[in-house]
C-alpha atoms as a PDB file:
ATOM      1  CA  UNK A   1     -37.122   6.456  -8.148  1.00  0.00           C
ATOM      2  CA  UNK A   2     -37.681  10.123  -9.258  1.00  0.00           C
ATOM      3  CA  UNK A   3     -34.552  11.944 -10.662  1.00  0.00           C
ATOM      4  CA  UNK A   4     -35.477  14.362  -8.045  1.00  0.00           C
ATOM      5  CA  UNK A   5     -35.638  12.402  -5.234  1.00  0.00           C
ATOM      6  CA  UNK A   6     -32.239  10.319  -6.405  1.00  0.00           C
ATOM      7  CA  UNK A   7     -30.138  13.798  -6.737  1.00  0.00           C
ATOM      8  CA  UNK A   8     -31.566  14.392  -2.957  1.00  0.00           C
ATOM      9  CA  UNK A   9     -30.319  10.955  -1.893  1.00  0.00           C
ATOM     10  CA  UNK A  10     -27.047  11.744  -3.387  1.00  0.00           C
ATOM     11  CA  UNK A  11     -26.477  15.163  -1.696  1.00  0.00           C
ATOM     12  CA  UNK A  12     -27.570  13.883   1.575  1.00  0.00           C
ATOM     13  CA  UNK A  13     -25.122  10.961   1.472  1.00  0.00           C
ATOM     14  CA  UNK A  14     -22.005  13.148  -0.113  1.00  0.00           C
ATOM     15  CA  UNK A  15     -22.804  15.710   2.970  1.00  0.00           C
ATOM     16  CA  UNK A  16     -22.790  12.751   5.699  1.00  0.00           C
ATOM     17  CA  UNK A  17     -19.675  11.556   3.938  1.00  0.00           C
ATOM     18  CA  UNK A  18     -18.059  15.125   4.223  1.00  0.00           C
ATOM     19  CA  UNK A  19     -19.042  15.194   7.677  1.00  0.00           C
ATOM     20  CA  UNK A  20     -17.351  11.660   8.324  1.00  0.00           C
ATOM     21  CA  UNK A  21     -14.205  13.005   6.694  1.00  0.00           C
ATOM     22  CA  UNK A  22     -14.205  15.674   8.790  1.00  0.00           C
ATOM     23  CA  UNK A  23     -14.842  13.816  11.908  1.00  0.00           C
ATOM     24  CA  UNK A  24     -11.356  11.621  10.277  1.00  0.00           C
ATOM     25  CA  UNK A  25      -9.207  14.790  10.765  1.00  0.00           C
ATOM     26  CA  UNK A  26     -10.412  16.289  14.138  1.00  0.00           C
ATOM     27  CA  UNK A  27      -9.927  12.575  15.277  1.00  0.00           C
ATOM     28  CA  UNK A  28      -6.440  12.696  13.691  1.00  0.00           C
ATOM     29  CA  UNK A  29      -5.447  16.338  15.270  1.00  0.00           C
ATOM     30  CA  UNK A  30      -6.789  14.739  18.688  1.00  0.00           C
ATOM     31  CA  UNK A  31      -4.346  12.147  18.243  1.00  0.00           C
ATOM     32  CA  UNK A  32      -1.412  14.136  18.471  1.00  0.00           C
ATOM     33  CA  UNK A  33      -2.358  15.123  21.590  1.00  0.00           C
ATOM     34  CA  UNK A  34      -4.695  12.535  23.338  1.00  0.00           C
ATOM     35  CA  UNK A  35      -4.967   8.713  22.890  1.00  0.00           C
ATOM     36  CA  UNK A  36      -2.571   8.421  19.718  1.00  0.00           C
ATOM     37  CA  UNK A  37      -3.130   4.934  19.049  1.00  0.00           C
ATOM     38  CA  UNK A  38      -7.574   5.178  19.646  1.00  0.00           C
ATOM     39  CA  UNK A  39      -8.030   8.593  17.957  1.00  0.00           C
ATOM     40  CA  UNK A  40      -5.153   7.389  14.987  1.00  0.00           C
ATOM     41  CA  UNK A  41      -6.796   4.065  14.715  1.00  0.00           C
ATOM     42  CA  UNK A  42     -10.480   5.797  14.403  1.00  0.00           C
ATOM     43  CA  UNK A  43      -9.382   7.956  12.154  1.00  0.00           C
ATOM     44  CA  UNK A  44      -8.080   5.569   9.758  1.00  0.00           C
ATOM     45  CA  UNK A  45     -10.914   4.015  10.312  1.00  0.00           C
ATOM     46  CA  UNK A  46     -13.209   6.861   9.330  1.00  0.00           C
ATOM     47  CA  UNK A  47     -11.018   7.929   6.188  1.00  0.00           C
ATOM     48  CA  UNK A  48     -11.435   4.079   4.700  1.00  0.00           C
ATOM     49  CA  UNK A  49     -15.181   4.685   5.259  1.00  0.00           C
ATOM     50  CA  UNK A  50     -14.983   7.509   3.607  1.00  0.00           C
ATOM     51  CA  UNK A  51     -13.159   6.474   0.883  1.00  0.00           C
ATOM     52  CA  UNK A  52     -14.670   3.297   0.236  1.00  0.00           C
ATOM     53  CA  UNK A  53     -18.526   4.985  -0.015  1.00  0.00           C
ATOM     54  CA  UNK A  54     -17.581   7.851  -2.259  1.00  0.00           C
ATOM     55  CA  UNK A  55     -18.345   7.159  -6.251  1.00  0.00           C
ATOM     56  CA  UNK A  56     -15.509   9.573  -7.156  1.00  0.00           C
ATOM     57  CA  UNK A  57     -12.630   9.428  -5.603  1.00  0.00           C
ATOM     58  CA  UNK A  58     -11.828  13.035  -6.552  1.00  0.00           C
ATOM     59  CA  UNK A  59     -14.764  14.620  -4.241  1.00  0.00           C
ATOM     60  CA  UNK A  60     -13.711  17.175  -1.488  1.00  0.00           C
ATOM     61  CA  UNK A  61     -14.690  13.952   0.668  1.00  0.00           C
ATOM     62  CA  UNK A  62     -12.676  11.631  -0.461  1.00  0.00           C
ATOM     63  CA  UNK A  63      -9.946  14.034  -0.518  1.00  0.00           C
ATOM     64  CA  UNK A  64     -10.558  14.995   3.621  1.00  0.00           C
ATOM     65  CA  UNK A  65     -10.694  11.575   3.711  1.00  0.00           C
ATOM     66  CA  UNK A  66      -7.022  10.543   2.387  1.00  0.00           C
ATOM     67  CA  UNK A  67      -6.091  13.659   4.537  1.00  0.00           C
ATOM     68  CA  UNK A  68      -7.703  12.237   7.888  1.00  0.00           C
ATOM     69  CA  UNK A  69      -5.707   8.951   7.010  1.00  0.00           C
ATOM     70  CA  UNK A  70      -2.543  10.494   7.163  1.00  0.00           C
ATOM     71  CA  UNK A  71      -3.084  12.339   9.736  1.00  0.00           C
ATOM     72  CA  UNK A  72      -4.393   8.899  11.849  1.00  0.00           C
ATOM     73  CA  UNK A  73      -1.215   7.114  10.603  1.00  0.00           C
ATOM     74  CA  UNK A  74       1.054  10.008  11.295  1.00  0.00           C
ATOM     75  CA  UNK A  75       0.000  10.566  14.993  1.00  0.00           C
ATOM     76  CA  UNK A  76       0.792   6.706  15.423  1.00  0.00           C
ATOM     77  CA  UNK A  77       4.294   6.331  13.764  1.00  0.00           C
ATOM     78  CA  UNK A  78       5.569   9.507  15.819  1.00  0.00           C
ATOM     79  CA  UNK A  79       4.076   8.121  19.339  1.00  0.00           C
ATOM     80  CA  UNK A  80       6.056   4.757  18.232  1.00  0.00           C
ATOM     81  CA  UNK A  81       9.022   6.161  17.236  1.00  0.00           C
ATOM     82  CA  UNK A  82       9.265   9.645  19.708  1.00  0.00           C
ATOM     83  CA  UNK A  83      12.213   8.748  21.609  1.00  0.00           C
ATOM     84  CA  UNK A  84      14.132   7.701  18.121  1.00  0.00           C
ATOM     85  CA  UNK A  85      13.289  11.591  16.236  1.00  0.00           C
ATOM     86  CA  UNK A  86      13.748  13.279  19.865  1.00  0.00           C
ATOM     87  CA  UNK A  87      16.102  11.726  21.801  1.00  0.00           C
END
């Protein structure tokens, strides 16, 4: 493969990752309003994806990534435990 074409391949894939940890938090912010336990779940989901395919796990992908699986696992823990914070 060309150097060329490889630094394409690689820009292409860190955008559809970027796009995928994006997709993690919008899915995450839906949670807290929608489906907490699909959305969360998916989002988690996402952010492992995320963070699995990225080489460096200090990219702004893997980053939104960790922060879309927080978010997922956040949404979840509060619908479980709602009545126990706000009685």
């Amino acid at each position: 493969m060309q150097p060329a074409a490889a630094a394409t391949t690689i820009a292409s894939l860190n955008n559809q990752l970027l796009a995928l940890g994006i997709g993690s938090i919008l899915l995450g912010a839906i949670a807290w309003f929608r489906y907490p336990y699909i959305c969360g779940a998916l989002a988690i989901v996402f952010g492992v994806i995320v963070l699995y395919k990225s080489e460096n796990k200090k990219t702004k992908a893997a980053i939104i990534g960790v922060i879309g699986i927080i978010i997922g696992l956040a949404s979840i823990i509060v619908d479980l435990f709602y009545l126990s914070f706000f009685p």
